[in-house]
N, C-alpha and C. Protein backbone atom coordinates (compact mmCIF):
# COMPACT_ATOMS: atom_id res chain seq x y z
N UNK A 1 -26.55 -27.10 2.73
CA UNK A 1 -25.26 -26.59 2.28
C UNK A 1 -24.18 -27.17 3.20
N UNK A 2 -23.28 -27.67 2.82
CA UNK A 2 -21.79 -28.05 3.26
C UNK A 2 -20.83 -27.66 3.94
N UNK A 3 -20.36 -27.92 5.02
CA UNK A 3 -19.72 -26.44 5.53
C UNK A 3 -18.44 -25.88 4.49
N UNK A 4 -17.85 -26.76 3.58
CA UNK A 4 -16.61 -26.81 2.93
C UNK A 4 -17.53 -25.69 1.95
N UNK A 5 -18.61 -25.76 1.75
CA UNK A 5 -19.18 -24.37 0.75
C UNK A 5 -19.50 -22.91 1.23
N UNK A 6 -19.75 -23.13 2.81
CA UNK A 6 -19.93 -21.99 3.39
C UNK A 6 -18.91 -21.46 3.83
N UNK A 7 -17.65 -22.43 3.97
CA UNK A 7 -16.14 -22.15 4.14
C UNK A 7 -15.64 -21.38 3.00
N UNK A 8 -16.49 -21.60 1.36
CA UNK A 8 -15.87 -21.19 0.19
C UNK A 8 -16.83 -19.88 0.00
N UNK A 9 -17.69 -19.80 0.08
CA UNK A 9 -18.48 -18.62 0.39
C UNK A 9 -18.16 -17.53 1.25
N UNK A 10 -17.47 -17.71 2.72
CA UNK A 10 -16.95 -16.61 3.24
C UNK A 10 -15.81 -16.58 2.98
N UNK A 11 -14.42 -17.37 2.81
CA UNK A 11 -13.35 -16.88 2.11
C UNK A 11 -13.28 -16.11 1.06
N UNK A 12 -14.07 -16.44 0.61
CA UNK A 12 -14.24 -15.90 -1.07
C UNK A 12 -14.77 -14.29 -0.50
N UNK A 13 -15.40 -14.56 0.03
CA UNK A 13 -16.31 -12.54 0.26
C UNK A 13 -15.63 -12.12 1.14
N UNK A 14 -14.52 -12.89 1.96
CA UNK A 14 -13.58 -11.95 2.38
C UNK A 14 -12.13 -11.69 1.56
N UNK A 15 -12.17 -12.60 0.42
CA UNK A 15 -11.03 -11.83 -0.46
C UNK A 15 -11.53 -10.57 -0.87
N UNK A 16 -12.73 -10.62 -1.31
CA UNK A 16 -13.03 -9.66 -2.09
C UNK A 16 -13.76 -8.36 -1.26
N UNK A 17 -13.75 -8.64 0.09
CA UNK A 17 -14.09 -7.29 0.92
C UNK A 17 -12.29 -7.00 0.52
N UNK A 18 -11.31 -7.78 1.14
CA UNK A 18 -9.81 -7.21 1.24
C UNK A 18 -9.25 -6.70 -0.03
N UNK A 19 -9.75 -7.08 -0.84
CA UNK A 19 -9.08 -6.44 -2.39
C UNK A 19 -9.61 -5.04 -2.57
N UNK A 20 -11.46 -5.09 -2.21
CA UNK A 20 -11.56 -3.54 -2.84
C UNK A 20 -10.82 -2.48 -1.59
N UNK A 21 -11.09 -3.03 -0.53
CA UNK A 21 -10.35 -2.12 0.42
C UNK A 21 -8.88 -1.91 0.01
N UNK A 22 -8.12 -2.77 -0.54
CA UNK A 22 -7.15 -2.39 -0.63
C UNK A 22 -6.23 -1.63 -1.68
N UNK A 23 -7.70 -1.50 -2.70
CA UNK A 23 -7.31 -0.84 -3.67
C UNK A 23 -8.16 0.54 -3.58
N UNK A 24 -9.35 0.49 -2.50
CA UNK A 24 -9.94 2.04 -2.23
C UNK A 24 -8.98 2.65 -1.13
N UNK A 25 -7.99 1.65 -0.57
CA UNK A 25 -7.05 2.83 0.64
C UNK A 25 -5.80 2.17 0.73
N UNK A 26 -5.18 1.33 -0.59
CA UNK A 26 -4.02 0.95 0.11
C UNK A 26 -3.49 -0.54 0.50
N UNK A 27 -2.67 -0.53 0.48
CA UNK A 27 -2.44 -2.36 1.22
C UNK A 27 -2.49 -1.78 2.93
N UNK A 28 -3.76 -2.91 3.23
CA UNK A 28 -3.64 -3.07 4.55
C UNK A 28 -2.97 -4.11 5.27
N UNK A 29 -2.29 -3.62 6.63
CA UNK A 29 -1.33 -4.82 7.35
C UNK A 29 -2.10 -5.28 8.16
N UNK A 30 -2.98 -6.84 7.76
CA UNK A 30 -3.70 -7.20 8.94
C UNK A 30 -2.76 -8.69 9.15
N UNK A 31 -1.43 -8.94 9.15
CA UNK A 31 -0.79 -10.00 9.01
C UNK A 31 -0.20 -9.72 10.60
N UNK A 32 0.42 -10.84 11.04
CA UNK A 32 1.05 -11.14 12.16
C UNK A 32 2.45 -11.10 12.24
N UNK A 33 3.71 -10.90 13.06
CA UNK A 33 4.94 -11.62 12.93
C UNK A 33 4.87 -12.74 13.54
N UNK A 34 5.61 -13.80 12.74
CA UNK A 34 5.18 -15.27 13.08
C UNK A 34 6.92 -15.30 13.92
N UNK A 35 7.95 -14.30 13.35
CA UNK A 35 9.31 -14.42 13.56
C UNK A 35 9.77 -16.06 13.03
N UNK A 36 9.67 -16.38 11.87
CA UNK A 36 9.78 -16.88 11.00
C UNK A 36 10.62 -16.25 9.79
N UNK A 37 11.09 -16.95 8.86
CA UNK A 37 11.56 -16.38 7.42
C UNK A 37 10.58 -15.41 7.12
N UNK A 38 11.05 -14.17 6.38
CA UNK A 38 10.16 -13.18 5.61
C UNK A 38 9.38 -13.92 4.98
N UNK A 39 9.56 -14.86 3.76
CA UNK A 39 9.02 -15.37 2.63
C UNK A 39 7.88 -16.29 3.52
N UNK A 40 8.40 -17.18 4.26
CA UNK A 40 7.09 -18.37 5.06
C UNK A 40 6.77 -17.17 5.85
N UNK A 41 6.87 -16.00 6.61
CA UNK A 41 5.89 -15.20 7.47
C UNK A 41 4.62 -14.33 6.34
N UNK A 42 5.20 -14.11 4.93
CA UNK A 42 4.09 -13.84 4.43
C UNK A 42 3.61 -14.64 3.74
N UNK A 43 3.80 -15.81 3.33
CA UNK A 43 2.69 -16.97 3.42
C UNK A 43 1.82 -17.24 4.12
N UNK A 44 2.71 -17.33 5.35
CA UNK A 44 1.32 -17.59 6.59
C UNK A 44 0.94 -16.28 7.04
N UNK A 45 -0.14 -15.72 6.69
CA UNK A 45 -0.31 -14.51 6.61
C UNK A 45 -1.76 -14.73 6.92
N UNK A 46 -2.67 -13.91 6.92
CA UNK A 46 -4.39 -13.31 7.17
C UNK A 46 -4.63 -14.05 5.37
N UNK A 47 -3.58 -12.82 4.11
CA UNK A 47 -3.81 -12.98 2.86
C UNK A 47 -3.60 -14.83 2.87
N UNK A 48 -2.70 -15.02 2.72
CA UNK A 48 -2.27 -16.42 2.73
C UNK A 48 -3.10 -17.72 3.35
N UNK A 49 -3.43 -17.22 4.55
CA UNK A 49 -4.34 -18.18 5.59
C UNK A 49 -5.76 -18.18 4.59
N UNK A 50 -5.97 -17.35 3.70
CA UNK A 50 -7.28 -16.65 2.74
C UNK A 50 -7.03 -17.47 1.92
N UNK A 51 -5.84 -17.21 1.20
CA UNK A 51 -6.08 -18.00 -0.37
C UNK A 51 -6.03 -19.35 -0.06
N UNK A 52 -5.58 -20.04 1.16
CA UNK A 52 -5.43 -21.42 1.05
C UNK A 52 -6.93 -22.02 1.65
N UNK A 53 -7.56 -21.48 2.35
CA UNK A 53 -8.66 -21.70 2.74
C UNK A 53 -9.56 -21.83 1.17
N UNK A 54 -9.51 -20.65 0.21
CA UNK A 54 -10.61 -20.88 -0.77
C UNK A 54 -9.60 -21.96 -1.76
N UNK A 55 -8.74 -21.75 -1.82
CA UNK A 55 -8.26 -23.64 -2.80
C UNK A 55 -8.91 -24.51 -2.23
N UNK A 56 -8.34 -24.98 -0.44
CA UNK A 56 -9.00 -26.64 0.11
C UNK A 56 -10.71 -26.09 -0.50
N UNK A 57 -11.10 -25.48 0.14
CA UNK A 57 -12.96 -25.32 0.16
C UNK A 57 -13.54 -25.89 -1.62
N UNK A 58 -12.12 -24.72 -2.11
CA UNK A 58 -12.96 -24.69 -3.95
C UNK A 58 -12.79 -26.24 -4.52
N UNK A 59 -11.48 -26.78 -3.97
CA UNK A 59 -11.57 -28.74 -4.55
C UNK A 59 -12.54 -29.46 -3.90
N UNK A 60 -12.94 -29.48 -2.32
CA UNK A 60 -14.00 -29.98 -1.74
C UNK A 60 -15.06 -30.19 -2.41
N UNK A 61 -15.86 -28.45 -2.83
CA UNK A 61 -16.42 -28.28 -3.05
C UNK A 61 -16.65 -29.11 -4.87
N UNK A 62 -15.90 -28.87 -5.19
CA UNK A 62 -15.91 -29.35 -6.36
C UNK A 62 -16.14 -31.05 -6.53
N UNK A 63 -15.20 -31.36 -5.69
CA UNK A 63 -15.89 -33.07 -5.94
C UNK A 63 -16.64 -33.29 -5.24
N UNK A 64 -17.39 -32.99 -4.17
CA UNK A 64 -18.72 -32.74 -3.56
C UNK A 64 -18.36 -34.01 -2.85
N UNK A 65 -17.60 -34.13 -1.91
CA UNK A 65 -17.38 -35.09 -1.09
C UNK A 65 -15.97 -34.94 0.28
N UNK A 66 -16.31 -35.53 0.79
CA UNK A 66 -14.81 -35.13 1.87
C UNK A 66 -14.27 -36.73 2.16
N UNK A 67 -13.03 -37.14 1.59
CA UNK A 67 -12.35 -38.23 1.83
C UNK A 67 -11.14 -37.77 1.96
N UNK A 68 -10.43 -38.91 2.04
CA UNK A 68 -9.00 -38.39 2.55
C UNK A 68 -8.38 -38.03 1.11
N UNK A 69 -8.73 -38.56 -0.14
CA UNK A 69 -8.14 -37.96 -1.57
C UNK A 69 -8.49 -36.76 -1.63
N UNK A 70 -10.11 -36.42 -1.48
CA UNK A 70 -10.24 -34.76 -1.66
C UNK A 70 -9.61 -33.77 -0.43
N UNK A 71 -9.72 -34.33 0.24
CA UNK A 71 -8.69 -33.35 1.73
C UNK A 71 -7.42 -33.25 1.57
N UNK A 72 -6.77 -34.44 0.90
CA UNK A 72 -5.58 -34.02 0.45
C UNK A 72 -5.17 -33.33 -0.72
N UNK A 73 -5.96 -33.46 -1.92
CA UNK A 73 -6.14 -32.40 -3.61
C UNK A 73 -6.28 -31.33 -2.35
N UNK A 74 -7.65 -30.67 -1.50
CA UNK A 74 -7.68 -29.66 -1.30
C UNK A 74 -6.40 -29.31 -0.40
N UNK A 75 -5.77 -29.29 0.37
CA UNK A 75 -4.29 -29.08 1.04
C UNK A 75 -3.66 -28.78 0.06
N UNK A 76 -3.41 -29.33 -0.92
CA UNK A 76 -2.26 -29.37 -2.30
C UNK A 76 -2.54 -28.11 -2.86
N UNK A 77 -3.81 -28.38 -3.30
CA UNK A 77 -3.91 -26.87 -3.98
C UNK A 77 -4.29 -25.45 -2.96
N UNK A 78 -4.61 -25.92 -1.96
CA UNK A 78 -4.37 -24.53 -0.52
C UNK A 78 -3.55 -23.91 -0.66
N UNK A 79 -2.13 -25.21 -0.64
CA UNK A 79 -0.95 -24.65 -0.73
C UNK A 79 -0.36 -23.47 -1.94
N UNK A 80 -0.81 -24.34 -3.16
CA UNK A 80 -0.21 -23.82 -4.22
C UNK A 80 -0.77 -22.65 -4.84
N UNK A 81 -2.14 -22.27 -3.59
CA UNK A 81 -3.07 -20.97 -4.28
C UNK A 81 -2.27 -20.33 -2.98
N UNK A 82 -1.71 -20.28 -2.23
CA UNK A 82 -0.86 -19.07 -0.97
C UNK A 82 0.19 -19.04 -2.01
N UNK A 83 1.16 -19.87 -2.58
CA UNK A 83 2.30 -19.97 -2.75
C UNK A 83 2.71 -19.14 -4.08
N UNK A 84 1.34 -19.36 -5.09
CA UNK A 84 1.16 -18.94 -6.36
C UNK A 84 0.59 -17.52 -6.08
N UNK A 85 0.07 -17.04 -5.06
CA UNK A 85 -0.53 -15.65 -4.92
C UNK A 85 0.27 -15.03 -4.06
N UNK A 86 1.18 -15.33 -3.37
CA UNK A 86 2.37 -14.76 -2.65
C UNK A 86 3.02 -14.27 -3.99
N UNK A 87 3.65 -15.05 -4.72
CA UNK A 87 4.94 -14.19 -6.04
C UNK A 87 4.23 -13.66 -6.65
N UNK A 88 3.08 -13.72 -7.26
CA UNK A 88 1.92 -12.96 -7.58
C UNK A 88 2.00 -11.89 -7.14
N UNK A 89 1.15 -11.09 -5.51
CA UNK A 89 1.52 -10.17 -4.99
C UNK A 89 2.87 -9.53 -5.34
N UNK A 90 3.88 -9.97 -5.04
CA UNK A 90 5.58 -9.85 -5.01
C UNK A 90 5.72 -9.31 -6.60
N UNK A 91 5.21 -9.65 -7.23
CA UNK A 91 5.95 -9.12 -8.85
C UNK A 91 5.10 -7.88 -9.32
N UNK A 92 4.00 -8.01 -9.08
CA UNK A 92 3.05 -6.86 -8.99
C UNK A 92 3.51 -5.71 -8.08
N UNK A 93 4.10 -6.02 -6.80
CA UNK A 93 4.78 -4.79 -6.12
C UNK A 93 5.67 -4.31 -6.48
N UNK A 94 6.72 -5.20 -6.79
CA UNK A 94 8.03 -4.77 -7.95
C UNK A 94 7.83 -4.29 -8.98
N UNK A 95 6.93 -4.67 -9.72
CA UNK A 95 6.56 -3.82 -10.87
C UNK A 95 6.00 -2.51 -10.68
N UNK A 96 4.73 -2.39 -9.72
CA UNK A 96 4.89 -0.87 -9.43
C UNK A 96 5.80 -0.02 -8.44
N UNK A 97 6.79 -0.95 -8.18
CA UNK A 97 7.64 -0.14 -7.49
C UNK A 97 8.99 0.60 -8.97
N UNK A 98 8.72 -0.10 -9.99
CA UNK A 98 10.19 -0.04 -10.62
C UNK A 98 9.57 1.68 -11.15
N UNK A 99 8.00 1.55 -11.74
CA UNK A 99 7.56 2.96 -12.15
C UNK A 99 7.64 3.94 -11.37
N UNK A 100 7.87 4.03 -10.33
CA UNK A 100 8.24 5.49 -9.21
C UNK A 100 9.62 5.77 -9.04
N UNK A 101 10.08 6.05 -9.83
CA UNK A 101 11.37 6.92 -9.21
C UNK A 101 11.73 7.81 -8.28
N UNK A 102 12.25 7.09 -7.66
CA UNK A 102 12.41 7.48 -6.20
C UNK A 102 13.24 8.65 -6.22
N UNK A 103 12.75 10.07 -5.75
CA UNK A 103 13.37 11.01 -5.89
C UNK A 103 13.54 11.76 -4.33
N UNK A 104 14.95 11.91 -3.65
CA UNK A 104 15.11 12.14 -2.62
C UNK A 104 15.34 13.32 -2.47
N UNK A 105 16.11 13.97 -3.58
CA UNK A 105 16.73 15.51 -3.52
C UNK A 105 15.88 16.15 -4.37
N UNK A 106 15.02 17.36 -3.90
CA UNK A 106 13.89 17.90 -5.00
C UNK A 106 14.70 19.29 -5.20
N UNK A 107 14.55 19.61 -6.56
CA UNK A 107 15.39 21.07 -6.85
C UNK A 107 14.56 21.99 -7.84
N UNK A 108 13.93 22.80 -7.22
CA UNK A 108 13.40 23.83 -8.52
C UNK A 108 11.83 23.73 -8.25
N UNK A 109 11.31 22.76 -7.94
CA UNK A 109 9.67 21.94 -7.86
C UNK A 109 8.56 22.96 -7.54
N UNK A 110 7.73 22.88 -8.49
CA UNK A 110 6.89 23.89 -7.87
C UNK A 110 5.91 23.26 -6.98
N UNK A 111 5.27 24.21 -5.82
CA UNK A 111 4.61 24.13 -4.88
C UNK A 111 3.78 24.85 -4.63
N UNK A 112 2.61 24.58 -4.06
CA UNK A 112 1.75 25.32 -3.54
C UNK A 112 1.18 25.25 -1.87
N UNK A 113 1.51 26.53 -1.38
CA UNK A 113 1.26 26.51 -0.16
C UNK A 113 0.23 25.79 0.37
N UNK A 114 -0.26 25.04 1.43
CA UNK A 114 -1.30 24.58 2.08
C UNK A 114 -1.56 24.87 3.09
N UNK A 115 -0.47 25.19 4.15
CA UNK A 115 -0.40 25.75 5.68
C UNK A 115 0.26 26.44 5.62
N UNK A 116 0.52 27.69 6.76
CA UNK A 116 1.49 28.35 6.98
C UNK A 116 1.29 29.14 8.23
N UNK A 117 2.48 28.79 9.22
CA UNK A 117 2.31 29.61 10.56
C UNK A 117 3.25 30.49 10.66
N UNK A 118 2.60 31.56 10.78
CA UNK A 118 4.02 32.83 11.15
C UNK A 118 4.88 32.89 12.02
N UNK A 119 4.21 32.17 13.45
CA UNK A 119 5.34 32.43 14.42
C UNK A 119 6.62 31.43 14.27
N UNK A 120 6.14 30.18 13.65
CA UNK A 120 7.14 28.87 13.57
C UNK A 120 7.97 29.28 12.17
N UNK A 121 7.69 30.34 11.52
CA UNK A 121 7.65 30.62 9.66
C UNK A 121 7.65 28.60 9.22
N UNK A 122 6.87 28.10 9.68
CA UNK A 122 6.94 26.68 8.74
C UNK A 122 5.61 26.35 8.49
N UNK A 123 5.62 24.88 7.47
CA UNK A 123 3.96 24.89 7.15
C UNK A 123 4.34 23.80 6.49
N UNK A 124 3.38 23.49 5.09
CA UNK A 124 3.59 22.31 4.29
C UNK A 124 3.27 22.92 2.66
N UNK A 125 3.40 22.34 1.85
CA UNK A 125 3.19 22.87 0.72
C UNK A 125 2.72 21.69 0.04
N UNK A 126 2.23 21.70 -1.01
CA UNK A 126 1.68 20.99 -2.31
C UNK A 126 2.54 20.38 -2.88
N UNK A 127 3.10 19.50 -3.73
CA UNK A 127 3.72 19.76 -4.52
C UNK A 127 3.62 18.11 -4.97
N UNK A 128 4.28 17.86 -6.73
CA UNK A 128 3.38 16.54 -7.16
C UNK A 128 5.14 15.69 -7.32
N UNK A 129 4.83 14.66 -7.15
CA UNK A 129 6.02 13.74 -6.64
C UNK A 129 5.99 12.52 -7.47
N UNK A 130 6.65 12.08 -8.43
CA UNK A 130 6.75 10.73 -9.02
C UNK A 130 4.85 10.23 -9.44
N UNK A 131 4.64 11.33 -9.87
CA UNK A 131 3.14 11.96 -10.82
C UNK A 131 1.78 12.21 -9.70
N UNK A 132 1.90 11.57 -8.56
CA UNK A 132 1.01 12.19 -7.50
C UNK A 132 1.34 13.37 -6.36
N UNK A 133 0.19 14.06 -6.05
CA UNK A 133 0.39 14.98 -5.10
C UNK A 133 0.09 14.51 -4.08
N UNK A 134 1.59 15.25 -3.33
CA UNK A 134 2.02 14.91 -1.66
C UNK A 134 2.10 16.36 -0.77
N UNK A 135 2.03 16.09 0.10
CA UNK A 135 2.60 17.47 0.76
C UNK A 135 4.00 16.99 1.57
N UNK A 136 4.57 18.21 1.92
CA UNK A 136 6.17 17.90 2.19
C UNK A 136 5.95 19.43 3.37
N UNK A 137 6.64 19.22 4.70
CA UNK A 137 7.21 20.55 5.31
C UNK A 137 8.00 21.80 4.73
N UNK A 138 7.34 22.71 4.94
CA UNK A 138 8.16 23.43 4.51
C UNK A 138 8.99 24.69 5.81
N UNK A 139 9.86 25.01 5.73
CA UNK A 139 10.63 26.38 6.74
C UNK A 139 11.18 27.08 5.91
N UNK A 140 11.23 28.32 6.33
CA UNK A 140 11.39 29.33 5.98
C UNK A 140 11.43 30.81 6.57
N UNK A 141 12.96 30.73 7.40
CA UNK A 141 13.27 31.40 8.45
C UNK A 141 13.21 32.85 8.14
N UNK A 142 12.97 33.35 7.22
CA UNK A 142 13.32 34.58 6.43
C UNK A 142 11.26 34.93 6.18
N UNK A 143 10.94 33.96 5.52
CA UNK A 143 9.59 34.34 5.03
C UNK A 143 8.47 35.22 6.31
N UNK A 144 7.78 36.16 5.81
CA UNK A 144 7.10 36.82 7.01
C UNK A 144 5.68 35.97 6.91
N UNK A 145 5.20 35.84 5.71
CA UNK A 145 3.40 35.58 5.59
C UNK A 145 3.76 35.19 4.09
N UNK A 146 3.13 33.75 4.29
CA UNK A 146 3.03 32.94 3.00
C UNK A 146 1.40 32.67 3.11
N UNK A 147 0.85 33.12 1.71
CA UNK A 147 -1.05 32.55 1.95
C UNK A 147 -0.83 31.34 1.23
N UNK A 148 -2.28 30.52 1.84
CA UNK A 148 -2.66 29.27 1.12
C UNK A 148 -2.62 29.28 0.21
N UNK A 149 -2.28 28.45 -0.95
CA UNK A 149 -2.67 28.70 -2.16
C UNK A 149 -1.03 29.80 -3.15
N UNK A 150 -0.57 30.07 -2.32
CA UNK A 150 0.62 30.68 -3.15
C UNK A 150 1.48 29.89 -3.93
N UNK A 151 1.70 30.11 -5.09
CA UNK A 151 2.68 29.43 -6.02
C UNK A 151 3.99 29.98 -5.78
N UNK A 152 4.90 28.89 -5.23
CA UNK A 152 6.34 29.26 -5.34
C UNK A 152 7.15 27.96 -5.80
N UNK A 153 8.78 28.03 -6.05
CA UNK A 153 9.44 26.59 -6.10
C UNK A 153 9.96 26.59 -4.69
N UNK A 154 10.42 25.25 -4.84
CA UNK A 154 10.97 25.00 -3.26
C UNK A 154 12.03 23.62 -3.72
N UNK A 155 12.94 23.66 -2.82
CA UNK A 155 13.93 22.66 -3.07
C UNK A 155 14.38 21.96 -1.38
N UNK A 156 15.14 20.64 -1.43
CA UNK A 156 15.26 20.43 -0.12
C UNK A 156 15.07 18.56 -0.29
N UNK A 157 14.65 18.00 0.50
CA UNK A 157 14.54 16.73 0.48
C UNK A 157 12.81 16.50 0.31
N UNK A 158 12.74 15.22 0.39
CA UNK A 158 11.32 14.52 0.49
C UNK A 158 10.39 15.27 1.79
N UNK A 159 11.26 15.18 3.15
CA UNK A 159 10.92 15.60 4.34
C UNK A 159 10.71 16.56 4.20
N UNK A 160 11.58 17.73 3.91
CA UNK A 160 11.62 19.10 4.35
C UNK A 160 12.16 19.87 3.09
N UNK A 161 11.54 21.09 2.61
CA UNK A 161 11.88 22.10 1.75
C UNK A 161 12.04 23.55 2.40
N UNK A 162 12.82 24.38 1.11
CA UNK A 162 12.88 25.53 1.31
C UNK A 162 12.41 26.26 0.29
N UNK A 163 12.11 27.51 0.27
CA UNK A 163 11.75 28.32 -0.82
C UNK A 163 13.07 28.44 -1.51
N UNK A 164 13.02 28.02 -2.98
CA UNK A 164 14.36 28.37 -3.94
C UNK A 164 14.25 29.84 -4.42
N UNK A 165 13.29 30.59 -4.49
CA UNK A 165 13.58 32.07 -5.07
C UNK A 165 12.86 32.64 -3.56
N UNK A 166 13.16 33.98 -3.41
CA UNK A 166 12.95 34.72 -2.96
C UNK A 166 11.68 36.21 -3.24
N UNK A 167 11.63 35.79 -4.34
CA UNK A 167 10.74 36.90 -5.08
C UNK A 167 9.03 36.61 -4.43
N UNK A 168 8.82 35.45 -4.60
CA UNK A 168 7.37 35.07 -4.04
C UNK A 168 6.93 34.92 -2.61
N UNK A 169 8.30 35.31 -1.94
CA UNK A 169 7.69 35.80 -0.35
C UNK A 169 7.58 36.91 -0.12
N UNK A 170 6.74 37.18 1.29
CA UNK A 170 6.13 38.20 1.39
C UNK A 170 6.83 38.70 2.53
């Protein structure tokens, strides 16, 4: 085996360790600051340094030879698999960024308690945010004993809420 195949063999199984991870927890930041342009610092990136590695390897590999024509096809298309999977990434983030409406001022929202300390009267509550559930702080200088699990509304920012009625404290 070739090293340009064993080069395409572990790039390749490390895209695909980084994709499911990053879709079982998230985008992970394993990138550097190069202190460079934004756009060339995430090119040259861990992701980037990835996709261009499996282009050179995948043309190598493909014409099953290493000359200076296939070293240069593979560079060319290195390039154009970072460059083409950079706006890639980028429009895919924009696009799920345009579906979340970003909601800063919450009014009315129902919640459900999760913590609650008496001596601080603060805690966190439940409550579902641009269609997933988050928890948010809650205070409540007035409240004596809120249990887990209590349904109330609460209003306030992203950070921090308050109880909007009064009826469901204790």
């Amino acid at each position: 085996m070739a090293w340009y195949e064993i080069m395409l063999l572990l790039t390749g199984g490390l895209f695909v360790i980084s994709s499911i991870l990053s879709l079982l927890f998230g985008e992970l930041d394993m990138d550097f600051d190069s202190g460079t342009d934004a756009i060339l610092s995430d090119i040259i990136s861990f992701k980037g340094l990835l996709h261009f590695c499996i282009g050179f390897s995948l043309v190598l590999t493909l014409m099953r030879e290493v000359t200076v024509i296939s070293v240069a096809c593979g560079v060319i298309t290195g390039m154009i698999f970072s460059i083409v999977l950079f706006f890639l990434y980028k429009f895919i983030y924009e696009k799920a960024q345009q579906h979340l409406q970003y909601t800063e001022n919450i009014h009315e929202l129902d919640a459900e308690v999760y913590f609650w300390d008496k001596t601080s009267r603060t805690g966190e509550v439940f409550v579902s945010l641009e269609g997933r559930p988050v928890t948010i702080s809650i205070r409540c200088p007035e409240c004596v004993d809120l249990q887990k699990g209590q349904k109330l509304k609460v209003s306030g920012t992203r950070k921090l809420v308050y109880p909007s009625e009064t009826e469901n404290q204790h």
